[in-house]
N, C-alpha and C. Protein backbone atom coordinates (compact mmCIF):
# COMPACT_ATOMS: atom_id res chain seq x y z
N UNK A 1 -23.89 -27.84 11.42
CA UNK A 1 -24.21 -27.59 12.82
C UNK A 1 -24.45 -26.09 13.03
N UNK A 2 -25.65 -25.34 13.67
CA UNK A 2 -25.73 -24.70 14.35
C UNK A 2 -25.26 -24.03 15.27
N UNK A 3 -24.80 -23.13 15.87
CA UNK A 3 -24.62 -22.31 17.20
C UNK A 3 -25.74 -21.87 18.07
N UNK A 4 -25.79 -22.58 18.96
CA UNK A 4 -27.00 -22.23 19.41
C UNK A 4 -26.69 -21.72 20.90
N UNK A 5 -27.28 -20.60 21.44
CA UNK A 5 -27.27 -20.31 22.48
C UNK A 5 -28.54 -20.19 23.00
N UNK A 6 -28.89 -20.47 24.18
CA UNK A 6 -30.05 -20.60 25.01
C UNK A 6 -29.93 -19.74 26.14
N UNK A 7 -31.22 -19.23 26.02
CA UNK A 7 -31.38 -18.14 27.61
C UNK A 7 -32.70 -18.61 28.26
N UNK A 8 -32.86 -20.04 28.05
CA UNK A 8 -34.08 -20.54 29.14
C UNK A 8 -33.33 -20.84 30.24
N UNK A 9 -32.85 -19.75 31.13
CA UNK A 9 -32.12 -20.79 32.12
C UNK A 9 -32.85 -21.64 33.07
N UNK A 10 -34.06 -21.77 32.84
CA UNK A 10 -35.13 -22.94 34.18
C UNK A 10 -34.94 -24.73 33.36
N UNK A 11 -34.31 -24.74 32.08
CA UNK A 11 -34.38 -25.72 31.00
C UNK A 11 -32.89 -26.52 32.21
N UNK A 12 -33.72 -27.89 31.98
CA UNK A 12 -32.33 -28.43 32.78
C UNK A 12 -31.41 -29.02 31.30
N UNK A 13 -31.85 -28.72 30.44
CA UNK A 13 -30.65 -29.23 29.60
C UNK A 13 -29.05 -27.58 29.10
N UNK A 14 -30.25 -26.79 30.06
CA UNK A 14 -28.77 -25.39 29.76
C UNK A 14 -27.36 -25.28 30.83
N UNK A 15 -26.81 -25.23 30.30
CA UNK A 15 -25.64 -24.60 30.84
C UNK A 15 -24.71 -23.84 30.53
N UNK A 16 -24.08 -22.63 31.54
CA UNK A 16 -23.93 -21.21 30.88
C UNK A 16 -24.09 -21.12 29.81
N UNK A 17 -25.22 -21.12 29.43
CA UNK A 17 -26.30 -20.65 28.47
C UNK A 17 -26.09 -21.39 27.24
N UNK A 18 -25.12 -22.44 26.92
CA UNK A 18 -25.83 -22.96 25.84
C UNK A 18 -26.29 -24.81 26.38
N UNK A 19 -26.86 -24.91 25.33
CA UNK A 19 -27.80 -26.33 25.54
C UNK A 19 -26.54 -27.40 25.52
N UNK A 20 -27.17 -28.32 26.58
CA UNK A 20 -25.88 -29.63 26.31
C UNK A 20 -26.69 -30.47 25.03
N UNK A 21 -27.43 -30.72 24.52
CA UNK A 21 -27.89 -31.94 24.04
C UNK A 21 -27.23 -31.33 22.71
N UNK A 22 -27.34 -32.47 21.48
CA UNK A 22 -26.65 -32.33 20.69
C UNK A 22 -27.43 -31.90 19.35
N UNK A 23 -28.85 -32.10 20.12
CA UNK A 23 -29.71 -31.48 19.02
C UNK A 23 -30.86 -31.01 19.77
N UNK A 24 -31.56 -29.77 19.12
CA UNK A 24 -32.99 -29.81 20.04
C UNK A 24 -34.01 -29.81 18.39
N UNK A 25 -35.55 -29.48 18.62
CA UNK A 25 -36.40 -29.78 17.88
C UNK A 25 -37.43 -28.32 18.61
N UNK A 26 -37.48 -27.67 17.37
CA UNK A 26 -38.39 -26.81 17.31
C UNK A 26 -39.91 -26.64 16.73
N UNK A 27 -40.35 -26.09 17.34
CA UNK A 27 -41.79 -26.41 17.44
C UNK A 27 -42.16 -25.08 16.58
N UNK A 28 -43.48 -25.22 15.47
CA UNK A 28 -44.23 -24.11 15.04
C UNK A 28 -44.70 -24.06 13.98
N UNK A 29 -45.17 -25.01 13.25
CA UNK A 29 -45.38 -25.32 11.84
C UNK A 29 -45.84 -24.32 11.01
N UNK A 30 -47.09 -23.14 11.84
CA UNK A 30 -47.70 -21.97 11.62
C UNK A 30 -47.55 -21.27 11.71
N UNK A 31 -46.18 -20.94 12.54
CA UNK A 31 -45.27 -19.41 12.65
C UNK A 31 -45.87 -18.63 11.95
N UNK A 32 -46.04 -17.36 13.11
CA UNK A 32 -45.75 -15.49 12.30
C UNK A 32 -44.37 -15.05 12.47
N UNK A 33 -44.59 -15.76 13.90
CA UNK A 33 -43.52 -14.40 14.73
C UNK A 33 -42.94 -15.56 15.81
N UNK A 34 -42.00 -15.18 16.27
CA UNK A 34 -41.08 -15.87 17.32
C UNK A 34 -41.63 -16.51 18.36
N UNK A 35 -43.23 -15.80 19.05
CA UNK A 35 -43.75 -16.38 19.83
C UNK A 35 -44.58 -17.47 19.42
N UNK A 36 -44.69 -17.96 18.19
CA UNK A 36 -45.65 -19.19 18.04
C UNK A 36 -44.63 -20.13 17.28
N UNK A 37 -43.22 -20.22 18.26
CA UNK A 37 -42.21 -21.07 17.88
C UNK A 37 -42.13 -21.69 19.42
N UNK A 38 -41.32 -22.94 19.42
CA UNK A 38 -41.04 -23.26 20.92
C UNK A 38 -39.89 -24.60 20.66
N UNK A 39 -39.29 -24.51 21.45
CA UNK A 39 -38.05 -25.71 22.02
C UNK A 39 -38.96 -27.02 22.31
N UNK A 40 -38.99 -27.93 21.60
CA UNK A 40 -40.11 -29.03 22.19
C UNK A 40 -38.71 -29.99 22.62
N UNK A 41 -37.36 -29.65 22.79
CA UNK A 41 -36.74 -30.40 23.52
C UNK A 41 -36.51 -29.72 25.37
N UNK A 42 -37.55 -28.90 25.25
CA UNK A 42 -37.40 -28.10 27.13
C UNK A 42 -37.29 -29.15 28.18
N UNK A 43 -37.13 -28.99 28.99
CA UNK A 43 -37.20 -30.34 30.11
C UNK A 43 -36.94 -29.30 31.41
N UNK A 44 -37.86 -28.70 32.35
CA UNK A 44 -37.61 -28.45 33.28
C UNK A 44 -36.91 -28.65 34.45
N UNK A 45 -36.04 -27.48 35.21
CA UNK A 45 -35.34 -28.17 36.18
C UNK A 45 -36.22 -28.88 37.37
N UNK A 46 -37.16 -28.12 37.24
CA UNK A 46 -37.81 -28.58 38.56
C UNK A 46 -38.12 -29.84 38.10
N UNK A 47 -38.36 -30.67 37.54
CA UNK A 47 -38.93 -31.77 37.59
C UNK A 47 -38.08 -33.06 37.90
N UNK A 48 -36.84 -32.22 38.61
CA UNK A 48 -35.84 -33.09 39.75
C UNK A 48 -34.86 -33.77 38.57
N UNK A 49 -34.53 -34.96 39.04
CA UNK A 49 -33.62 -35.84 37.86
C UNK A 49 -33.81 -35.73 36.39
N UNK A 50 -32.98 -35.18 35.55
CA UNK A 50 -32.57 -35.33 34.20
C UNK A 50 -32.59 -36.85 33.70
N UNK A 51 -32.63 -36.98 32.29
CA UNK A 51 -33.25 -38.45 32.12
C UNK A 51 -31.56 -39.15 32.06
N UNK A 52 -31.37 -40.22 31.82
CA UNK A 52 -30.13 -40.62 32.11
C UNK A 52 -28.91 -40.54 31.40
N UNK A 53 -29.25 -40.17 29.67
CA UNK A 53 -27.88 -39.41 29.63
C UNK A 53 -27.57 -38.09 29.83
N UNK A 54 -25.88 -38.10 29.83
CA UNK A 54 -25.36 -37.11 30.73
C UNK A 54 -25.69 -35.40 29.83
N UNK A 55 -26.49 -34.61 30.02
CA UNK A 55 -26.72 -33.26 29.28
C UNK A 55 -26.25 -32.44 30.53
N UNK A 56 -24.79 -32.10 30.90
CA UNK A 56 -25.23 -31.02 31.73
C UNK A 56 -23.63 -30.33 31.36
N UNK A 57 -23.33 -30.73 30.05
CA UNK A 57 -22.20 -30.22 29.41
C UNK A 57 -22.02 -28.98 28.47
N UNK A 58 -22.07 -27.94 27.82
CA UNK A 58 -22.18 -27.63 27.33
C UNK A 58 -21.81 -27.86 25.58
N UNK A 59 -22.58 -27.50 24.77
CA UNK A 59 -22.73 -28.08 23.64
C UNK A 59 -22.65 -26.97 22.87
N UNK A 60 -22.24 -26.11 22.16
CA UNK A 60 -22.56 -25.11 21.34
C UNK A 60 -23.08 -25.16 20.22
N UNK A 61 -22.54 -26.13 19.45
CA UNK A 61 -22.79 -26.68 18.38
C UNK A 61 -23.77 -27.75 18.00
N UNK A 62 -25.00 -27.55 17.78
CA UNK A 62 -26.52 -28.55 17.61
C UNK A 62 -26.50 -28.63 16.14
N UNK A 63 -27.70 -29.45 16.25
CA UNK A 63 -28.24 -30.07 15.52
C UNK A 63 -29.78 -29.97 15.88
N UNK A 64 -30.08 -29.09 14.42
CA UNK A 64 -31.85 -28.11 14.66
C UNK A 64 -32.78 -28.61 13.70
N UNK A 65 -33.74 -29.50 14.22
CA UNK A 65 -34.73 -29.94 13.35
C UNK A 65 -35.79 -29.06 13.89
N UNK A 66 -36.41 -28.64 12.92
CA UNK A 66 -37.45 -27.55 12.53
C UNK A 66 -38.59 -27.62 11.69
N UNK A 67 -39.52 -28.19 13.13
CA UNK A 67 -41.21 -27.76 12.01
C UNK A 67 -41.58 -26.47 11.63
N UNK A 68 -41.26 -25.32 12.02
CA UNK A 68 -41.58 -23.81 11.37
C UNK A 68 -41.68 -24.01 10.15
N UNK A 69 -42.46 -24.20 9.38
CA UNK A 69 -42.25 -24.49 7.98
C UNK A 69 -42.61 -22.68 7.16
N UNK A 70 -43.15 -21.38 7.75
CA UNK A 70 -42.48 -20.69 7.43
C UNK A 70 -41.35 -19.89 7.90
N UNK A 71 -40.36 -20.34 8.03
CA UNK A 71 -39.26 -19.77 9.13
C UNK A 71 -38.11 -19.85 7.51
N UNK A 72 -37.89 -18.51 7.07
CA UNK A 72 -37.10 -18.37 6.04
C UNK A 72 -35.73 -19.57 6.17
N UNK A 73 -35.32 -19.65 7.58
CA UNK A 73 -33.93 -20.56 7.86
C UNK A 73 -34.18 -22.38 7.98
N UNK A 74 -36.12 -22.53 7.57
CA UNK A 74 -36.16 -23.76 7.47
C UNK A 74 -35.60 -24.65 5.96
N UNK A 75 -34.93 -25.03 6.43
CA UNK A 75 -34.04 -26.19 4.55
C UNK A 75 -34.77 -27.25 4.90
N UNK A 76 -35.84 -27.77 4.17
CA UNK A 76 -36.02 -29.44 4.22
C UNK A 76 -36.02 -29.84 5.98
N UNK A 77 -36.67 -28.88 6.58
CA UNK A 77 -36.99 -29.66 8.57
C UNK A 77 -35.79 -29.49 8.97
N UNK A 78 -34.63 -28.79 8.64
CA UNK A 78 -33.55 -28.51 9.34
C UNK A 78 -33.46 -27.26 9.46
N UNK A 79 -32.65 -26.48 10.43
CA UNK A 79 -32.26 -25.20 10.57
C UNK A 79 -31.18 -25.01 9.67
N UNK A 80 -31.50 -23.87 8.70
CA UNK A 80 -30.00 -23.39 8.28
C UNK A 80 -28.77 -22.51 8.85
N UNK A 81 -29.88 -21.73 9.67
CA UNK A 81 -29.04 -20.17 10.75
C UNK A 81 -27.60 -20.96 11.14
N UNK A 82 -26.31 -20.15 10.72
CA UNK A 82 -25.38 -20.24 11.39
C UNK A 82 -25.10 -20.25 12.90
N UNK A 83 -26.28 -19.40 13.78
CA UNK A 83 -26.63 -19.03 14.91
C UNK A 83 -28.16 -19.02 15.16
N UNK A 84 -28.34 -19.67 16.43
CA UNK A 84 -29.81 -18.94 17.18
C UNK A 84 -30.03 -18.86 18.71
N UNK A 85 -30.99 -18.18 18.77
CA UNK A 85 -31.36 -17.92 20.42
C UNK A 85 -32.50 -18.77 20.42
N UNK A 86 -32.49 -19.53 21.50
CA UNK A 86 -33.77 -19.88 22.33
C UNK A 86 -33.75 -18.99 23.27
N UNK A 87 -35.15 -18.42 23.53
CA UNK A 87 -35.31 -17.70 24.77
C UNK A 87 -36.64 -17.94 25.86
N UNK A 88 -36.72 -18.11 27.04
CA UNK A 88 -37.99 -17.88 27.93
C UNK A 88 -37.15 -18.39 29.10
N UNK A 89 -37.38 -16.96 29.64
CA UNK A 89 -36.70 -17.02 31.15
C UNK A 89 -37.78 -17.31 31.94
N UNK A 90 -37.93 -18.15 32.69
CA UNK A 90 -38.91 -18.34 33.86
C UNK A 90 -39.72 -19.70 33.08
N UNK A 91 -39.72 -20.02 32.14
CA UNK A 91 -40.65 -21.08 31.21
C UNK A 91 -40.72 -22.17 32.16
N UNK A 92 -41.60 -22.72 32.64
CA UNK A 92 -42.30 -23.75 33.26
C UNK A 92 -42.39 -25.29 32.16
N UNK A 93 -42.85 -24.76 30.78
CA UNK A 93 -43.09 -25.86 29.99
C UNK A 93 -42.69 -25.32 28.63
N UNK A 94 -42.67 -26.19 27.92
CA UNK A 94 -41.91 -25.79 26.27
C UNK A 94 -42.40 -24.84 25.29
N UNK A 95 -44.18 -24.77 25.39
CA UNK A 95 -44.60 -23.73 25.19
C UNK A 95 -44.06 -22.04 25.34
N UNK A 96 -43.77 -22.10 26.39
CA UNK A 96 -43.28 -21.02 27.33
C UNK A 96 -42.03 -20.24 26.83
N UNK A 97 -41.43 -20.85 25.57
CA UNK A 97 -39.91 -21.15 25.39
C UNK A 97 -40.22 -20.29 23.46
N UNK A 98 -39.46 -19.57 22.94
CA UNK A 98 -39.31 -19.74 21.62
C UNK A 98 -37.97 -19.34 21.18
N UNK A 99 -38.17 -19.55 19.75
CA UNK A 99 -36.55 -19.55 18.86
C UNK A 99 -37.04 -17.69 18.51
N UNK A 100 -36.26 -16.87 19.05
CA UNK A 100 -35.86 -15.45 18.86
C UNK A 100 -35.62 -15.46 17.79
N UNK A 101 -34.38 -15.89 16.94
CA UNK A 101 -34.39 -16.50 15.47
C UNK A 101 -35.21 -16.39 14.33
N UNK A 102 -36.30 -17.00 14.82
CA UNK A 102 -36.63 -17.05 13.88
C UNK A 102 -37.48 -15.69 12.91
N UNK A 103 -37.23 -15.63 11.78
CA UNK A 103 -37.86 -14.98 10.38
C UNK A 103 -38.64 -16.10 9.61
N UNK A 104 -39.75 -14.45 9.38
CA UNK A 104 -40.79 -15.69 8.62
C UNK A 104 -40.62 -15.66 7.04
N UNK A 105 -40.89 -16.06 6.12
CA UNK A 105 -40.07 -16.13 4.66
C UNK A 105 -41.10 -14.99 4.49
């Protein structure tokens, strides 16, 4: 498991700053750099009701599947990092969102 802390605070799955869900899924198969990574588990607050299970717990500890396939911390589609940041403050959509984290091999 991961440590993951999140600073999307518009993501309705955050709370004080880390993610409730128990895993998220990162986006970026072509990575350079941090910005052509993204949270493809984002879910905006605005888009009213959360889906029906309960995410509004905090979770510290995930579970990181990872298309970055050059992201030095990718093992076999999993994250290895002991720790990471998601970051995009104001992010509207998942795009909007990347893993700070990440290094490219």
């Amino acid at each position: 498991m991961t440590n993951l802390q999140c600073g999307v605070d518009t993501c309705a799955n955050n709370a004080q700053g880390c993610c409730c869900l128990p895993g998220i899924d990162v986006g970026g198969a072509h990575a350079c750099r941090c910005g052509d990574t993204c949270c493809r588990s984002f879910h905006p607050k605005s888009e009213g009701a959360q889906n029906s299970a309960r995410h509004d717990v905090p979770n510290p500890s995930s579970h990181i599947s990872c298309s970055a396939k050059t992201c030095a911390y990718n093992e076999g589609g999993l994250c290895s990092a002991s720790q990471i940041t998601v970051k995009g403050g104001g992010a509207d959509q998942a795009s909007q969102t990347e893993c700070a984290t990440f290094r490219q091999r």
